[in-house]
N, C-alpha and C. Protein backbone atom coordinates (compact mmCIF):
# COMPACT_ATOMS: atom_id res chain seq x y z
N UNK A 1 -142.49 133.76 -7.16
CA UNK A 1 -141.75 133.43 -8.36
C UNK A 1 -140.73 134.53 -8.62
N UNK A 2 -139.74 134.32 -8.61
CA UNK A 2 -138.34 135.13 -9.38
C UNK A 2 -138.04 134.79 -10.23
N UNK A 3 -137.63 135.79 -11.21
CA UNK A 3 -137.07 135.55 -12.48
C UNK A 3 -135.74 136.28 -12.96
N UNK A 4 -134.49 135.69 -13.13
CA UNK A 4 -133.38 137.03 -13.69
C UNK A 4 -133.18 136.56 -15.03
N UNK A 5 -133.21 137.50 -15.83
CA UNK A 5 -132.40 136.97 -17.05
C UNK A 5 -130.97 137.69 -17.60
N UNK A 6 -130.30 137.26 -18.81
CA UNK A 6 -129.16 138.20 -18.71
C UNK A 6 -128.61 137.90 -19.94
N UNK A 7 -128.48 138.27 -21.05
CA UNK A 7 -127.77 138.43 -22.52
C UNK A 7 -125.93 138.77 -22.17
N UNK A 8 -125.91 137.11 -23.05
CA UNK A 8 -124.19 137.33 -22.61
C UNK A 8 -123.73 136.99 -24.19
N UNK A 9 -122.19 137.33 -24.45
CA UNK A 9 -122.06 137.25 -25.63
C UNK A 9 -122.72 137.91 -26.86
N UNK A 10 -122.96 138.93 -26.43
CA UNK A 10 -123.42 139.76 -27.69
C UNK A 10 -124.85 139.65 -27.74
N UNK A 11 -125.78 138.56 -27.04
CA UNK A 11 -127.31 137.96 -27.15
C UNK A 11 -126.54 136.63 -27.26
N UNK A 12 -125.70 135.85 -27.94
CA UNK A 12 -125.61 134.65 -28.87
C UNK A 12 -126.05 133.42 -27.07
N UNK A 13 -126.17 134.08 -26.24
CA UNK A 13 -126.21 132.75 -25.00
C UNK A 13 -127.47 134.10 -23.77
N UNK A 14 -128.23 133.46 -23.44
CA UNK A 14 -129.25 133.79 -22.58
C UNK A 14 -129.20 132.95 -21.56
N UNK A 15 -129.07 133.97 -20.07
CA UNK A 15 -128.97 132.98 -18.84
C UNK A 15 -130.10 133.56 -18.17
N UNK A 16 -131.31 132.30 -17.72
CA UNK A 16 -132.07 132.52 -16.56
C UNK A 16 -132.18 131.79 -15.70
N UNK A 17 -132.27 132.68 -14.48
CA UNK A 17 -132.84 131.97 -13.26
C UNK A 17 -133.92 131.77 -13.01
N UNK A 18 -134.32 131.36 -12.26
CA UNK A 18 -135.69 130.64 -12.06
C UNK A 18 -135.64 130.57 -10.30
N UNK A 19 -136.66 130.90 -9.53
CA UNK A 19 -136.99 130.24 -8.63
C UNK A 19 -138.52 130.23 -8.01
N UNK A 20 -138.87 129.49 -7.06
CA UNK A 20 -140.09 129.20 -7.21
C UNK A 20 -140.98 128.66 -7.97
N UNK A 21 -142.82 128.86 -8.68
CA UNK A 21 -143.30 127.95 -9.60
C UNK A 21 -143.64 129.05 -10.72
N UNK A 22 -142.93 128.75 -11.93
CA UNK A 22 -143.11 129.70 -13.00
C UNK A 22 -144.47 129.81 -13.41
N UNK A 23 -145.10 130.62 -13.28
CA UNK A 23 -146.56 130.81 -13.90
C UNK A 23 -146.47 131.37 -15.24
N UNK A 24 -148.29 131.94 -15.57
CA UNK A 24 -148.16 131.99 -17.18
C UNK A 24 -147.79 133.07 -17.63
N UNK A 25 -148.02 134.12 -16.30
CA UNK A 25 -147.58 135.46 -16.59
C UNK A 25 -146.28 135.42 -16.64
N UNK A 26 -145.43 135.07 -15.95
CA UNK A 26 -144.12 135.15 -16.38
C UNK A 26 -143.72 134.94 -16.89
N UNK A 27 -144.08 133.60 -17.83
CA UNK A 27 -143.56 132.93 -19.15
C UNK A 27 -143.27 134.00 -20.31
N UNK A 28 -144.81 134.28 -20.22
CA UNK A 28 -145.08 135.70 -21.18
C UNK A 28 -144.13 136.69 -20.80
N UNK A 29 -143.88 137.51 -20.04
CA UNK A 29 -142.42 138.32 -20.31
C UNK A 29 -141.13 137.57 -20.65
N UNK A 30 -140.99 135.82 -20.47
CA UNK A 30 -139.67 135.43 -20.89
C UNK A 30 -140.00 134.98 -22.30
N UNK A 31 -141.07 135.10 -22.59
CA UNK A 31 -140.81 134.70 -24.17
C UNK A 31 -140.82 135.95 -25.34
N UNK A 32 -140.69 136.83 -25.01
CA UNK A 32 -140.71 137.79 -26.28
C UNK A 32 -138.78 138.16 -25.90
N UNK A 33 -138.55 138.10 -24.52
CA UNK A 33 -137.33 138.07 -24.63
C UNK A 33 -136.18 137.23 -25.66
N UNK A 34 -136.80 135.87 -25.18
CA UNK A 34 -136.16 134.90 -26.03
C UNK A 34 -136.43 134.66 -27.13
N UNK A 35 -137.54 135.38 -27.84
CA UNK A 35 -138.16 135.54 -29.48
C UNK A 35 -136.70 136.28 -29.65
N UNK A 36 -136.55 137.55 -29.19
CA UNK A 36 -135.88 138.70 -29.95
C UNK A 36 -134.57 138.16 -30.16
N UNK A 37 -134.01 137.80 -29.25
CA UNK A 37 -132.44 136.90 -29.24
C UNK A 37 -132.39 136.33 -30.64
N UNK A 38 -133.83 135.39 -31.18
CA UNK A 38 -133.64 134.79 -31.82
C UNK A 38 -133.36 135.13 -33.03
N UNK A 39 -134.49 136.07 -32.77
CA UNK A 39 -134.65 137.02 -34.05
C UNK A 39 -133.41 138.01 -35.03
N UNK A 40 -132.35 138.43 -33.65
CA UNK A 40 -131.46 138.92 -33.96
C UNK A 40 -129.94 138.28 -33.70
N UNK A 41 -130.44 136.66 -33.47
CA UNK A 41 -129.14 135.62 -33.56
C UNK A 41 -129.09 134.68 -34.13
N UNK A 42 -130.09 134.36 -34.45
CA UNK A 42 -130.16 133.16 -35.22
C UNK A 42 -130.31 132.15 -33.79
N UNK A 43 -129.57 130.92 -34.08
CA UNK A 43 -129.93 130.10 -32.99
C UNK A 43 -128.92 130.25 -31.81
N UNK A 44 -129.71 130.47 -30.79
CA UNK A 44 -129.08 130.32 -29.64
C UNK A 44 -128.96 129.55 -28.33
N UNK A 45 -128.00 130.22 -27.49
CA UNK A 45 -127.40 128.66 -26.36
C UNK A 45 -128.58 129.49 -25.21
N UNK A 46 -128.64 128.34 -24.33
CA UNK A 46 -129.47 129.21 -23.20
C UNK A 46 -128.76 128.52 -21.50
N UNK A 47 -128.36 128.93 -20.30
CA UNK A 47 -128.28 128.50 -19.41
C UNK A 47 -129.57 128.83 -18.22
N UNK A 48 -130.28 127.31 -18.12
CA UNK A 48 -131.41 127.42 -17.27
C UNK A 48 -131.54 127.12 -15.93
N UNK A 49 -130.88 128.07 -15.12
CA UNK A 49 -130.41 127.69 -13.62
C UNK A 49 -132.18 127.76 -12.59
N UNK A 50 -131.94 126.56 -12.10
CA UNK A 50 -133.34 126.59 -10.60
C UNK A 50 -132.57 126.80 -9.71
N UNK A 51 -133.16 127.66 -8.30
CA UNK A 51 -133.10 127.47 -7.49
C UNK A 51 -134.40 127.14 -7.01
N UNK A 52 -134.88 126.67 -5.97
CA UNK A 52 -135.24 126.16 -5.15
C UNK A 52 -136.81 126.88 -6.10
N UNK A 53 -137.05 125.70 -7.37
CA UNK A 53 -137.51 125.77 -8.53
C UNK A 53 -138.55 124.84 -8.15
N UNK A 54 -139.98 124.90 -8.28
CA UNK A 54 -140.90 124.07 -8.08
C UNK A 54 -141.59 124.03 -9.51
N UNK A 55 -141.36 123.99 -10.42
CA UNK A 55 -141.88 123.71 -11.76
C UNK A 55 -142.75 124.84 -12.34
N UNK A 56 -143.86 124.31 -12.85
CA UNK A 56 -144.64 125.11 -13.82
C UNK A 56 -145.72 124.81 -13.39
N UNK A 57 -146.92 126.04 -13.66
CA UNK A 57 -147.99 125.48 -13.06
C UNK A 57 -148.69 125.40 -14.77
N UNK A 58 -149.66 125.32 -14.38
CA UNK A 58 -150.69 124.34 -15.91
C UNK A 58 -150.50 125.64 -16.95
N UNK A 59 -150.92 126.73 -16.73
CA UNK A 59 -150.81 127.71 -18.07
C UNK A 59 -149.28 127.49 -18.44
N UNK A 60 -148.60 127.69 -17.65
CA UNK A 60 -146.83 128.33 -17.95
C UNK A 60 -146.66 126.87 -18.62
N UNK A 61 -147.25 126.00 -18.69
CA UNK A 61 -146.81 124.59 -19.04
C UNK A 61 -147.04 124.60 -20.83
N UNK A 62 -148.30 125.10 -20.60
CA UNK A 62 -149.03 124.74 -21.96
C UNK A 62 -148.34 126.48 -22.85
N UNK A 63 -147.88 127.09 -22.13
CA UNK A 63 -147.07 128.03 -22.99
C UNK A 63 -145.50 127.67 -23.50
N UNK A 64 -144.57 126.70 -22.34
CA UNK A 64 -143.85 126.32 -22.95
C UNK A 64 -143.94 125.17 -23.92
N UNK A 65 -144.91 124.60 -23.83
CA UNK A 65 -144.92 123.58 -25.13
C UNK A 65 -145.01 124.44 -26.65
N UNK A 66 -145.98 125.07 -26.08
CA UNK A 66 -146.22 126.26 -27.53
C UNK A 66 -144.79 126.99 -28.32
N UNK A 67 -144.19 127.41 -26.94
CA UNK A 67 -142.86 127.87 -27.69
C UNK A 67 -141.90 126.83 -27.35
N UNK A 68 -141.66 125.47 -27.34
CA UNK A 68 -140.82 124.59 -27.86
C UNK A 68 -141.32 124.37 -29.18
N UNK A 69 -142.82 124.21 -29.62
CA UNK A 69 -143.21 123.57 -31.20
C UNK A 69 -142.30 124.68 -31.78
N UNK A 70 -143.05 125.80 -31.65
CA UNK A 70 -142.44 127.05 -32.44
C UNK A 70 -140.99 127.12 -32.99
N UNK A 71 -140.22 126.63 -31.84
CA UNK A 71 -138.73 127.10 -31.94
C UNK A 71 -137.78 125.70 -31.86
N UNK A 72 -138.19 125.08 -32.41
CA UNK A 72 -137.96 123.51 -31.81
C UNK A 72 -136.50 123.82 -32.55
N UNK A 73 -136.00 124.53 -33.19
CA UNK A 73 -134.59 124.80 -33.98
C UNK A 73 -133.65 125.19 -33.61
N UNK A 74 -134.37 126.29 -32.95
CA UNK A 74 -133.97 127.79 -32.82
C UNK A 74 -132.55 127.69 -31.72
N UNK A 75 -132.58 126.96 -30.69
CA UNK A 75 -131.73 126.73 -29.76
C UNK A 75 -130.35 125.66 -30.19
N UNK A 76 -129.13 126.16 -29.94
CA UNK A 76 -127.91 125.36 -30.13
C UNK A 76 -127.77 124.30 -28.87
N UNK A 77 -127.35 125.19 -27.36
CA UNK A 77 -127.12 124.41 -26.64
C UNK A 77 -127.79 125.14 -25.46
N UNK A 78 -128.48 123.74 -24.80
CA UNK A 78 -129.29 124.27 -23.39
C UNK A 78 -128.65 123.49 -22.47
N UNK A 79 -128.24 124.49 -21.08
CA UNK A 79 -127.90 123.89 -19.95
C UNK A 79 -128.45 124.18 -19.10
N UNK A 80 -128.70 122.72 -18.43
CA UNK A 80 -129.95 123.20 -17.24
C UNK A 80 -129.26 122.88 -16.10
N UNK A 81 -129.34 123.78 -15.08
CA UNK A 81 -128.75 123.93 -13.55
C UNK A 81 -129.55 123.86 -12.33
N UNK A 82 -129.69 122.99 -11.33
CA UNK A 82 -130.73 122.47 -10.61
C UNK A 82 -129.73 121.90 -9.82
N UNK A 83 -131.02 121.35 -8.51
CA UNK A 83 -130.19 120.97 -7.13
C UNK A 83 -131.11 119.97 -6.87
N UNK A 84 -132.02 119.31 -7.78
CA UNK A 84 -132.92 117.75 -7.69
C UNK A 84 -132.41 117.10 -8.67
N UNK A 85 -133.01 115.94 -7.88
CA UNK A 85 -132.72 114.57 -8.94
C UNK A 85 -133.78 115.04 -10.19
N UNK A 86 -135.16 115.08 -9.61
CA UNK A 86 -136.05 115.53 -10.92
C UNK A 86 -135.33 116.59 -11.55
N UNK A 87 -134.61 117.54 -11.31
CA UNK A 87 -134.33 118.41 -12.49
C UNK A 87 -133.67 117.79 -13.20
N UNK A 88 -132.23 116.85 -13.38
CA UNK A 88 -131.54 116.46 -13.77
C UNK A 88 -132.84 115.36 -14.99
N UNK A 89 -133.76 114.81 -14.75
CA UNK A 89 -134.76 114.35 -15.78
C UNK A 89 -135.23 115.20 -16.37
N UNK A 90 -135.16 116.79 -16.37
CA UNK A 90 -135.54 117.35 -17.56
C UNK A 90 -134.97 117.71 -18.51
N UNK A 91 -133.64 117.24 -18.04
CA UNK A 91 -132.71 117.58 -19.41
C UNK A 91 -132.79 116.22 -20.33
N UNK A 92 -133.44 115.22 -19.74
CA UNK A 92 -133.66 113.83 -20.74
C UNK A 92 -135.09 114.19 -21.41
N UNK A 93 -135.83 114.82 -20.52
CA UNK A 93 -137.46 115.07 -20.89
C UNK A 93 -137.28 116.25 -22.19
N UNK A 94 -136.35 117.29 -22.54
CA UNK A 94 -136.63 118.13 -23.07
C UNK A 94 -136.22 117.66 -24.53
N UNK A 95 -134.85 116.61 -24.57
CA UNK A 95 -134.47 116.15 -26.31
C UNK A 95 -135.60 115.87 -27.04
N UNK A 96 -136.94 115.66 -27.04
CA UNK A 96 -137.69 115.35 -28.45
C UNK A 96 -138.11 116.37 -28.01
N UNK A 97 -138.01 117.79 -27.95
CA UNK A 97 -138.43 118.78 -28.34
C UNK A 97 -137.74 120.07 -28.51
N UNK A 98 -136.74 119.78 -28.77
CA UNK A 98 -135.47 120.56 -29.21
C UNK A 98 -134.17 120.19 -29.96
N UNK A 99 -134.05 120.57 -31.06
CA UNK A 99 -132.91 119.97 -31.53
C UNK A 99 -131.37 120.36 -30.81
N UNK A 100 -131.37 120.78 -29.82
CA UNK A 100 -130.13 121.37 -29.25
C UNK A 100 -129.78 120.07 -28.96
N UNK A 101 -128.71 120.01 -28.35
CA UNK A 101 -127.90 119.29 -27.25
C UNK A 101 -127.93 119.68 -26.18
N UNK A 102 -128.53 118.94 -25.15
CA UNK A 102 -128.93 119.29 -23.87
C UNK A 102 -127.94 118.41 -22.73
N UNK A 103 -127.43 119.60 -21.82
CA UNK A 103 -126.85 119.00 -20.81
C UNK A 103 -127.11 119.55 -19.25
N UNK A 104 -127.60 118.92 -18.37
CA UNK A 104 -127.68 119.13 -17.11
C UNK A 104 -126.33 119.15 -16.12
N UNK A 105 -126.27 120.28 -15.58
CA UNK A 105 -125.22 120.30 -14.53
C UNK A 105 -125.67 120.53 -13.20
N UNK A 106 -124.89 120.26 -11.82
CA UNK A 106 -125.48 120.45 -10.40
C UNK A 106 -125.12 121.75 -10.18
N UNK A 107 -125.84 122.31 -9.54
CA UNK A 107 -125.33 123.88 -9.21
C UNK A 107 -124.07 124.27 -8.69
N UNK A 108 -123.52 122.99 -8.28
CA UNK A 108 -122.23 123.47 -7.82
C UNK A 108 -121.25 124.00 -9.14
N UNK A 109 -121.40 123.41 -10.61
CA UNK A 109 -121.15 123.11 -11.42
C UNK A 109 -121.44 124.16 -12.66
N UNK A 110 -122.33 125.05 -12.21
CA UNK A 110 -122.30 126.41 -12.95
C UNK A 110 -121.19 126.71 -13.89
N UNK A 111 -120.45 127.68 -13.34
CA UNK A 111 -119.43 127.89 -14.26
C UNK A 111 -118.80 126.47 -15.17
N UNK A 112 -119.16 125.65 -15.09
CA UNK A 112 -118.93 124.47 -16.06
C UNK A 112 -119.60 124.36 -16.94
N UNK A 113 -121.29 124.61 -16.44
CA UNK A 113 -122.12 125.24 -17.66
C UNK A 113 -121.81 126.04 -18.81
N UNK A 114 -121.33 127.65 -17.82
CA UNK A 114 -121.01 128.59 -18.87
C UNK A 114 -120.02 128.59 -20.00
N UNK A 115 -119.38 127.74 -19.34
CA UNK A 115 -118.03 127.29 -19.99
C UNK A 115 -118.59 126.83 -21.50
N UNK A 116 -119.18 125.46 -21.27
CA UNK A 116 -120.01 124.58 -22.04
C UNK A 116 -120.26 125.35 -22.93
N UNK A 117 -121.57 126.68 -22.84
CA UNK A 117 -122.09 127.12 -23.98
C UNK A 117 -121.25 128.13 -24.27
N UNK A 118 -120.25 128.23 -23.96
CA UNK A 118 -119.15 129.19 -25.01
C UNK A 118 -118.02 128.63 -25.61
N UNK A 119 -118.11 127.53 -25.83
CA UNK A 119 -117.00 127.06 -26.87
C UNK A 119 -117.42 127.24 -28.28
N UNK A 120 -116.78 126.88 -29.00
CA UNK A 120 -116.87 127.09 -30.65
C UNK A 120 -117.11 125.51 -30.73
């Protein structure tokens, strides 16, 4: 499992990568990250790039549900970046549990992402 993350815009947009199957331990170092953002932005955008991303295994699962209830607000705009057809269904799977606006892009398509969550 790899993980990068990276505070752009002051905190106001959080970009991670992802590759491999996110477990629970890792969740746990990405969520106090993404607490603090919140904490000191109010709501923010996030870009969620996979590579060669095999999901979540059962803890990391039942931790992100925990922090979607939690923060179900907290997020403006999420873009998710993937190179499967299934990824492109989690950007339909994630709207009833986030009030953001969620959009999936193909990796070729990145910087279209970034673009995305920096407009006004």
């Amino acid at each position: 499992m790899s993980v990068q993350l990276s505070e752009v815009a002051q905190g106001k947009y959080l970009e991670v990568h992802v590759s491999g199957k996110l477990d629970r331990e890792t969740y746990q170092r990405l969520v106090p990250l993404a607490e603090e953002q919140i904490a000191e932005n109010g709501k923010i955008r996030v870009l969620f790039a996979m590579h060669d991303f095999h999901g979540w295994d059962a803890g990391a699962l039942w931790e992100d549900i925990k922090f979607d209830a939690k923060h179900f607000s907290d997020f403006e705009r999420i873009a998710i970046v993937g190179e499967r057809k299934w990824e492109r269904g989690m950007a339909v799977f994630c709207k009833p549990f986030t009030t953001a606006s969620v959009r999936y892009y193909n990796d070729s398509d990145i910087d279209e992402a970034r673009e995305w969550l920096m407009e006004d």
